[in-house]
C-alpha atoms as a PDB file:
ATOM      1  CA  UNK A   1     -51.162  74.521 141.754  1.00  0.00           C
ATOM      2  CA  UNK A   2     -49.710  76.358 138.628  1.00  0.00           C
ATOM      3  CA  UNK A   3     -46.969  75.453 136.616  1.00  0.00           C
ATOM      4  CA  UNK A   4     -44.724  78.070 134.425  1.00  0.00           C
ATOM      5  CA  UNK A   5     -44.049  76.468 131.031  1.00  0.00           C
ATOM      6  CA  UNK A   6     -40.773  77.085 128.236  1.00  0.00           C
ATOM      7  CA  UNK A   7     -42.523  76.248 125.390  1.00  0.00           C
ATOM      8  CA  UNK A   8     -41.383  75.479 121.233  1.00  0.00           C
ATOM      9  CA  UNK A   9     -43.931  76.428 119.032  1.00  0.00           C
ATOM     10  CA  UNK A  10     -47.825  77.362 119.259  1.00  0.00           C
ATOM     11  CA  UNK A  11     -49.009  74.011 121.017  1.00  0.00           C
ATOM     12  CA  UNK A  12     -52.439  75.887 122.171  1.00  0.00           C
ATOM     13  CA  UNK A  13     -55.223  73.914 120.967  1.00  0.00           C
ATOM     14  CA  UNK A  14     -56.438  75.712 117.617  1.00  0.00           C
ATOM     15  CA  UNK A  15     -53.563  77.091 117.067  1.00  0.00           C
ATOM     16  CA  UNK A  16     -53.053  75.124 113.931  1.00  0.00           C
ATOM     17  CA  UNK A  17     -54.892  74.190 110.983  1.00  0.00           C
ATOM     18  CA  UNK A  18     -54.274  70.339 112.651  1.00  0.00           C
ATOM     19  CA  UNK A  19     -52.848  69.608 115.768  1.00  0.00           C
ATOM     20  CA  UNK A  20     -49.754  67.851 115.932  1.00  0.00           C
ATOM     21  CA  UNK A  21     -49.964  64.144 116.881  1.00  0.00           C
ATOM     22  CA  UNK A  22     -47.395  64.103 119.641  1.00  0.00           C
ATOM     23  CA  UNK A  23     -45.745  66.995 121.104  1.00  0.00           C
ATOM     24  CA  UNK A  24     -43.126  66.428 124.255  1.00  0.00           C
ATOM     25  CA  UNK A  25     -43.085  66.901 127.725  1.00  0.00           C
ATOM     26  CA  UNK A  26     -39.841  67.638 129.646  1.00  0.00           C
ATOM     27  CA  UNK A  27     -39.860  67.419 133.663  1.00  0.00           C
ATOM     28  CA  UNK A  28     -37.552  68.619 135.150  1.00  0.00           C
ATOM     29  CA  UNK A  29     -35.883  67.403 139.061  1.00  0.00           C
ATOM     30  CA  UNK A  30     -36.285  68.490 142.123  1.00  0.00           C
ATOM     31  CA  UNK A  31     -34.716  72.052 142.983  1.00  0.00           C
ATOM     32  CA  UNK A  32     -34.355  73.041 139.473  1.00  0.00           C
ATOM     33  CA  UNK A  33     -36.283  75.055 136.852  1.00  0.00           C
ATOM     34  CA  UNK A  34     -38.264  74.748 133.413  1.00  0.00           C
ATOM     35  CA  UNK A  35     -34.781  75.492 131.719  1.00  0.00           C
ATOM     36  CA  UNK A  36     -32.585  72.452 133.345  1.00  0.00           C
ATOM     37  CA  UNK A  37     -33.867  69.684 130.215  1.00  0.00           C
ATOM     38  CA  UNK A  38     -34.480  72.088 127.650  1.00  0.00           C
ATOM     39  CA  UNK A  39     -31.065  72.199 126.688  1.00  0.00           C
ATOM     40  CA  UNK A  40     -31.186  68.559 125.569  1.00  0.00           C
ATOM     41  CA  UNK A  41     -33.643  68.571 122.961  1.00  0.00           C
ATOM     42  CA  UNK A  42     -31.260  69.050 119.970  1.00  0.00           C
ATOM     43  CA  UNK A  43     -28.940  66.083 121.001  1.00  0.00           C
ATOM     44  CA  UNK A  44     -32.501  64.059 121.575  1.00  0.00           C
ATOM     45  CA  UNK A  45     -33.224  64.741 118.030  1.00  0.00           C
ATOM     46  CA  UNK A  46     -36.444  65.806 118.845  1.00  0.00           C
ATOM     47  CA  UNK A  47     -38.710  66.556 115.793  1.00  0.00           C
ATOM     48  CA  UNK A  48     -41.361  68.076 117.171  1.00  0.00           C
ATOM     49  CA  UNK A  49     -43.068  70.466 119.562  1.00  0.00           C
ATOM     50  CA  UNK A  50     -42.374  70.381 123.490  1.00  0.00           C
ATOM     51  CA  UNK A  51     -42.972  72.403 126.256  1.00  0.00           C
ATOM     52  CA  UNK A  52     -40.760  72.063 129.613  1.00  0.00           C
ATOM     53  CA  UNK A  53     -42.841  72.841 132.760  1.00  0.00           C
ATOM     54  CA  UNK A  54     -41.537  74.414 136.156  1.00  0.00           C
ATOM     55  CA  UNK A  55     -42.907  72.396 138.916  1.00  0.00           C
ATOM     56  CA  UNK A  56     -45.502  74.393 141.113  1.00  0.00           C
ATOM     57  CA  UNK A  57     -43.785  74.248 144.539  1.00  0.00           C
ATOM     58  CA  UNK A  58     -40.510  76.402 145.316  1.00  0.00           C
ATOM     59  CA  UNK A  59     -37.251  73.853 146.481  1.00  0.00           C
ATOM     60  CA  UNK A  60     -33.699  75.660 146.838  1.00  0.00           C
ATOM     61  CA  UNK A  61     -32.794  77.518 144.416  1.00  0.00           C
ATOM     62  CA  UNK A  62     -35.632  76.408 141.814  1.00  0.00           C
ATOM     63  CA  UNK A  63     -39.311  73.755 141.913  1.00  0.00           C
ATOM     64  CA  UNK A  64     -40.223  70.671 142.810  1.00  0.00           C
ATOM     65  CA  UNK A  65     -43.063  69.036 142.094  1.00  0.00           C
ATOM     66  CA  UNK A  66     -43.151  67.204 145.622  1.00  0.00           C
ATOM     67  CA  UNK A  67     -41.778  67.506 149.003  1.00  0.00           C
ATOM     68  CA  UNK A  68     -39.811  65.345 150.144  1.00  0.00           C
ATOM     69  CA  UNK A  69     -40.386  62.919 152.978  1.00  0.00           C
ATOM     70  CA  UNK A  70     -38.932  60.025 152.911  1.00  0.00           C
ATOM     71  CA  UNK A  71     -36.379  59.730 149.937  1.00  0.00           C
ATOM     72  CA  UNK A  72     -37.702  57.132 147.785  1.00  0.00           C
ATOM     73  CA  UNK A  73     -41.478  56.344 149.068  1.00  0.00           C
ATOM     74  CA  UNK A  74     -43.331  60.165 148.571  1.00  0.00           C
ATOM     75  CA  UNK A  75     -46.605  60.194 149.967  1.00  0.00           C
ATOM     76  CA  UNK A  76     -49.124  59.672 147.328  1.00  0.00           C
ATOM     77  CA  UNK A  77     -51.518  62.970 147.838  1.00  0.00           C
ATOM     78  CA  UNK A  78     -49.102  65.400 146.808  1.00  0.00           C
ATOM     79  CA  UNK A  79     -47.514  63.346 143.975  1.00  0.00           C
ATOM     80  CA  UNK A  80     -51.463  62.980 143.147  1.00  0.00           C
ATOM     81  CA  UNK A  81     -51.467  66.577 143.097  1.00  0.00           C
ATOM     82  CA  UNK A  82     -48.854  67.324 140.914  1.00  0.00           C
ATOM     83  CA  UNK A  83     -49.928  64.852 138.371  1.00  0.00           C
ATOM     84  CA  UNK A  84     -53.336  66.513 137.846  1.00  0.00           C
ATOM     85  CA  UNK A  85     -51.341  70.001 138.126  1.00  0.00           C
ATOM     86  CA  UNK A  86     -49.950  68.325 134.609  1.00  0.00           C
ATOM     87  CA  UNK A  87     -52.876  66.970 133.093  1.00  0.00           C
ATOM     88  CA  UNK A  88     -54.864  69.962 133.522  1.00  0.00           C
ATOM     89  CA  UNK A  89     -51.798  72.034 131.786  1.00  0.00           C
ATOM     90  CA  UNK A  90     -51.905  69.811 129.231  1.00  0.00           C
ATOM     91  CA  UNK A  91     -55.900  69.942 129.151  1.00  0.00           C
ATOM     92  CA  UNK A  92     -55.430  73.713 128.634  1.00  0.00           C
ATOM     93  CA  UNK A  93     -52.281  74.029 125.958  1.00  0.00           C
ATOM     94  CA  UNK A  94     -52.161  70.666 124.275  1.00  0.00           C
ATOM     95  CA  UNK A  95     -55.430  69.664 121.491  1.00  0.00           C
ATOM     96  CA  UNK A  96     -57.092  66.730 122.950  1.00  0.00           C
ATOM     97  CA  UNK A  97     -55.935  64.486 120.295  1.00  0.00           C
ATOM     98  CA  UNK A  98     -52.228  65.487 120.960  1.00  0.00           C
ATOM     99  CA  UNK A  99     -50.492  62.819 122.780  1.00  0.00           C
ATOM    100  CA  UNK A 100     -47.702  63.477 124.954  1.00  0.00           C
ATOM    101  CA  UNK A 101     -44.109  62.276 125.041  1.00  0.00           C
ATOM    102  CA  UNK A 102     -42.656  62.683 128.948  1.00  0.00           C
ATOM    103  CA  UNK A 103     -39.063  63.195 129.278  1.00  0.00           C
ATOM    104  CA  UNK A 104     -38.293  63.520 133.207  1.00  0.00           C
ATOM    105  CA  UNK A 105     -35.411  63.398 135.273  1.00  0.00           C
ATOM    106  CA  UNK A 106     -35.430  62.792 139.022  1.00  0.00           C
ATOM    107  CA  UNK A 107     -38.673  63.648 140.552  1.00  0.00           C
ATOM    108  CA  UNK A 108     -39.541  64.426 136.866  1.00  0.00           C
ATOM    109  CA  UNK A 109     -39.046  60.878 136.076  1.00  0.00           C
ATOM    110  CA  UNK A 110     -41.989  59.814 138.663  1.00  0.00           C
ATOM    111  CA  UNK A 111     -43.518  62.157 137.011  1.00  0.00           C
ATOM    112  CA  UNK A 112     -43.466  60.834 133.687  1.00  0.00           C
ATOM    113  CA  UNK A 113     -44.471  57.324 135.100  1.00  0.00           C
ATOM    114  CA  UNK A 114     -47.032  58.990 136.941  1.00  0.00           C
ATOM    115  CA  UNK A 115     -48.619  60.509 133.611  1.00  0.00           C
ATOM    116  CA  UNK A 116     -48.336  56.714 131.975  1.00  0.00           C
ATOM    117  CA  UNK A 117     -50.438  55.655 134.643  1.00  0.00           C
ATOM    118  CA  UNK A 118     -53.511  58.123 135.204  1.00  0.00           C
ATOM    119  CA  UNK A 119     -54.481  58.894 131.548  1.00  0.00           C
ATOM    120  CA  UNK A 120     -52.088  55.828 129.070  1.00  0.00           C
ATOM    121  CA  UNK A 121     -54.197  56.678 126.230  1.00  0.00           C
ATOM    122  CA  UNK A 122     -52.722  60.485 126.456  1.00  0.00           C
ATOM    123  CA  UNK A 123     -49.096  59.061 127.068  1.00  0.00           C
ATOM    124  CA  UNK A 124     -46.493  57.921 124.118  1.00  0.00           C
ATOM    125  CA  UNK A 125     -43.392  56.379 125.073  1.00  0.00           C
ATOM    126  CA  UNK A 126     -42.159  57.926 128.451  1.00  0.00           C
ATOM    127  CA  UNK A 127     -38.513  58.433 129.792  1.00  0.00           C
ATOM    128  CA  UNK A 128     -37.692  58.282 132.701  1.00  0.00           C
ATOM    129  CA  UNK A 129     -33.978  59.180 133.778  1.00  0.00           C
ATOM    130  CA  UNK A 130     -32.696  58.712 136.880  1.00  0.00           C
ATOM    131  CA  UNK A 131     -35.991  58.355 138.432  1.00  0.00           C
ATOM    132  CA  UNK A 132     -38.127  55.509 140.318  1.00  0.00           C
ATOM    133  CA  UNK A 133     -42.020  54.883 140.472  1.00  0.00           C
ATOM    134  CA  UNK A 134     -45.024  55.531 143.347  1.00  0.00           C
ATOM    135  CA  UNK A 135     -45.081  53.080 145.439  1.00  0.00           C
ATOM    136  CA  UNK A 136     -48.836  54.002 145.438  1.00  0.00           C
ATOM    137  CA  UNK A 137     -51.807  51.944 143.385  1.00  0.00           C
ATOM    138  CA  UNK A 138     -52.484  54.363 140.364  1.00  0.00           C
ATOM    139  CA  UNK A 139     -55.988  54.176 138.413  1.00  0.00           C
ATOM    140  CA  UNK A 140     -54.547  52.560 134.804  1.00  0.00           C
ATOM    141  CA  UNK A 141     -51.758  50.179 136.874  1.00  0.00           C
ATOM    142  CA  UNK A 142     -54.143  47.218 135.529  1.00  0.00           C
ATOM    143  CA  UNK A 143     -55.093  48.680 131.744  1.00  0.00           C
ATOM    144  CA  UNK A 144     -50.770  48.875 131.375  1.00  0.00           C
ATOM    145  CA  UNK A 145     -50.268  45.531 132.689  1.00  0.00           C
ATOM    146  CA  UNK A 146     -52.648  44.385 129.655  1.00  0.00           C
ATOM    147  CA  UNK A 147     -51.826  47.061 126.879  1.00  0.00           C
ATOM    148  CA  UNK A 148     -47.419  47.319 128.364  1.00  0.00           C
ATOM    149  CA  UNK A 149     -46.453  49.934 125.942  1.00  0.00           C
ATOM    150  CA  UNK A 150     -43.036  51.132 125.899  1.00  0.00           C
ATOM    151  CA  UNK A 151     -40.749  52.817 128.290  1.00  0.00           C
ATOM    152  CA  UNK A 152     -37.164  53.565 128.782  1.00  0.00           C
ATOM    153  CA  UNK A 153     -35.197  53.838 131.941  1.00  0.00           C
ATOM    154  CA  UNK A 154     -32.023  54.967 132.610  1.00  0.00           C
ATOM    155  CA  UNK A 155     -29.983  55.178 135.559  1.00  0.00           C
ATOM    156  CA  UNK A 156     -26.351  55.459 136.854  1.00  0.00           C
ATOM    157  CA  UNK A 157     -24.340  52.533 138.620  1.00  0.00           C
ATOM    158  CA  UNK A 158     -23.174  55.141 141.503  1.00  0.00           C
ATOM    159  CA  UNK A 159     -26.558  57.035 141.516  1.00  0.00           C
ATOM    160  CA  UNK A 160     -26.384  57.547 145.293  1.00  0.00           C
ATOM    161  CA  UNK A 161     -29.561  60.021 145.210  1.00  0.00           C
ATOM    162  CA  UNK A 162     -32.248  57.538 144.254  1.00  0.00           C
ATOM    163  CA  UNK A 163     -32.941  55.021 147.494  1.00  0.00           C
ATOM    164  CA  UNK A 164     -32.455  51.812 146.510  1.00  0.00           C
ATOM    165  CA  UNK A 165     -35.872  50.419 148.060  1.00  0.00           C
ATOM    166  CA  UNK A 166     -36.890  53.322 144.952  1.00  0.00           C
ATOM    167  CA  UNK A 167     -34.772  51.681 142.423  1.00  0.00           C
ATOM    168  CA  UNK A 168     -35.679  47.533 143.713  1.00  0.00           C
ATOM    169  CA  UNK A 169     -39.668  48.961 143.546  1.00  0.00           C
ATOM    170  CA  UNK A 170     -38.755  50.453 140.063  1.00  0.00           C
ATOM    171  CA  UNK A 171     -37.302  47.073 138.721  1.00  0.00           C
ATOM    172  CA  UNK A 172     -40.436  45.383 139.563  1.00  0.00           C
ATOM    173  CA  UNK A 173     -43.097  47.861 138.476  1.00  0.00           C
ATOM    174  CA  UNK A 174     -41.930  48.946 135.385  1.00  0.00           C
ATOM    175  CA  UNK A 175     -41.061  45.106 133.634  1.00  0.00           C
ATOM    176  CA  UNK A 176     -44.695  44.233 134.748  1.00  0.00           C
ATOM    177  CA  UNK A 177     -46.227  46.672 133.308  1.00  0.00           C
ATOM    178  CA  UNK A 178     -44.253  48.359 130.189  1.00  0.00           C
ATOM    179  CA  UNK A 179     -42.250  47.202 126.976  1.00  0.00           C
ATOM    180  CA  UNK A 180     -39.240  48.260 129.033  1.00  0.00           C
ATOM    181  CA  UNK A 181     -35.741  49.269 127.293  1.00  0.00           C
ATOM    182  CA  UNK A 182     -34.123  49.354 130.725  1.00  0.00           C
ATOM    183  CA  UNK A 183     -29.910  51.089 130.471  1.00  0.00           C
ATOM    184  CA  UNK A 184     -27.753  51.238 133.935  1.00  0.00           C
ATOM    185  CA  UNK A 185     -24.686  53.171 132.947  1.00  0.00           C
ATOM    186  CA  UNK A 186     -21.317  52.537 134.393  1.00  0.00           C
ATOM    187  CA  UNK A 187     -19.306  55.145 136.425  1.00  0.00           C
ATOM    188  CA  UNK A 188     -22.812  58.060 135.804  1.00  0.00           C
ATOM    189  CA  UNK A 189     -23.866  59.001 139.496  1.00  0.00           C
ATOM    190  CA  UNK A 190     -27.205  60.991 139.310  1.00  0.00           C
ATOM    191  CA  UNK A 191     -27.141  62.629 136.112  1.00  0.00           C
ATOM    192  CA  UNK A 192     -27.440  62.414 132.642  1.00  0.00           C
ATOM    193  CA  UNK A 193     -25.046  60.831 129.982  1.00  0.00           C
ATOM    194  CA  UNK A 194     -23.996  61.455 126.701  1.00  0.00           C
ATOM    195  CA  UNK A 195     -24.463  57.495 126.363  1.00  0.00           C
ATOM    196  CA  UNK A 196     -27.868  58.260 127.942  1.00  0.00           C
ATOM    197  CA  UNK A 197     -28.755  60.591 125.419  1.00  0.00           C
ATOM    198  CA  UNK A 198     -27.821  58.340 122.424  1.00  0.00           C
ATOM    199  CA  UNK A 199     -29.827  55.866 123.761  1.00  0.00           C
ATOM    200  CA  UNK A 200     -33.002  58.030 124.547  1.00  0.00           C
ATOM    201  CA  UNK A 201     -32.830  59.095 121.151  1.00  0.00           C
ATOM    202  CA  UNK A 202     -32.788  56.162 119.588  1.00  0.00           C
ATOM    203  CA  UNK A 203     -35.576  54.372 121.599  1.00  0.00           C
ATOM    204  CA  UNK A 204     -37.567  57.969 120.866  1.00  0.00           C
ATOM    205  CA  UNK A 205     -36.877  57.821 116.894  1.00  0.00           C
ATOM    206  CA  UNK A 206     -38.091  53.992 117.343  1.00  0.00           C
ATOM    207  CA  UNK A 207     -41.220  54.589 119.525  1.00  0.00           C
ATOM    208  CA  UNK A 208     -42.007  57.558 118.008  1.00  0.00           C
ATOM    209  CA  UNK A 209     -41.107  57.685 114.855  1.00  0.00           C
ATOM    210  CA  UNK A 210     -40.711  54.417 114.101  1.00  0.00           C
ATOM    211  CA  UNK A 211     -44.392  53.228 114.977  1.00  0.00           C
ATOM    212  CA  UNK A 212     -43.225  50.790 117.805  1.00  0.00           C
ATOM    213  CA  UNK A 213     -45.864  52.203 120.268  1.00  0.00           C
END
């Protein structure tokens, strides 16, 4: 797999006199494009460098970092797939001490979880919007029970795209396992808020910034 990356500034390792600390990740869903969540950096106050990555498999009009199966319950392998697809982009651009900050929506949301739990000590307060978690046993499931660093997850009332078998998994999984800030917004089907945003960038300027992670 190969991914196709909109990047701000030089994130290649050596780049810089010292790499930065923490540099975000946005993830888009399924059947769009690396542009789709760049758009929302300014109102997420973000501070710092990002990339946003196309997923490596075509869907529609745009990517997807999965097939889908059965809406809600993926088969692992390919979701396994696409999360090393990630890692080893990040391997490649980010410095090894760079830790990264995933924003995804959708299928980007499970992907964002997914990074959390194959390689925690690379991930920094995730985001995951409208999106659910494997079903699947991942390798640090038992290290973030322990450690639970924090998370936020938002999701509309009428979201009608997400299976709810997804969303009653999600509920359990990410409590047990994360410092959870967990927002359901009234009215928002399967998109993205200005409410939302507000919220993401406060938990991001308190996990972040702030030191809470």
């Amino acid at each position: 797999m190969s991914l196709v990356d909109l990047r701000s500034g030089d994130l290649r390792p050596g780049a810089a006199a010292s790499a930065p600390p923490t540099a975000a990740l946005l993830l888009h869903g399924f059947g769009s494009n690396e542009r789709d969540l760049a758009g929302l950096v300014p109102a997420l106050g973000l501070d710092l460098p990002w990339a946003s990555l196309r997923a490596p498999l075509p869907a529609g009009p745009g990517s997807a970092w999965f097939q889908i199966t059965t809406p809600g319950s993926p088969d692992a392998a390919p979701v396994e797939a696409a999360t090393a697809a990630i890692w080893s982009w990040v391997d490649e651009h980010l410095d090894a001490a760079t830790r990264v900050v995933p924003i995804g929506f959708s299928q980007g949301g499970l992907m964002a979880t997914q990074l959390l739990r194959t390689r925690p000590e690379r991930v920094l307060a995730p985001v995951v919007l409208g999106g659910f978690v494997l079903g699947a046993p991942q390798p640090a499931d038992e290290q973030l029970a322990t450690s639970r660093p924090p998370a936020f997850w938002g999701r509309g009332a009428e979201d009608r795209v997400i299976a709810a078998h997804a969303v009653a998994r999600t509920s359990e999984w990410l409590p047990r396992h994360t410092d959870l800030v967990e927002r359901v917004y009234p009215g928002l089907a399967h998109g993205i808020s200005t409410d939302e945003l507000a919220d993401v960038r406060a938990f991001l300027a308190e996990s972040v910034v702030g030191g809470r992670a």
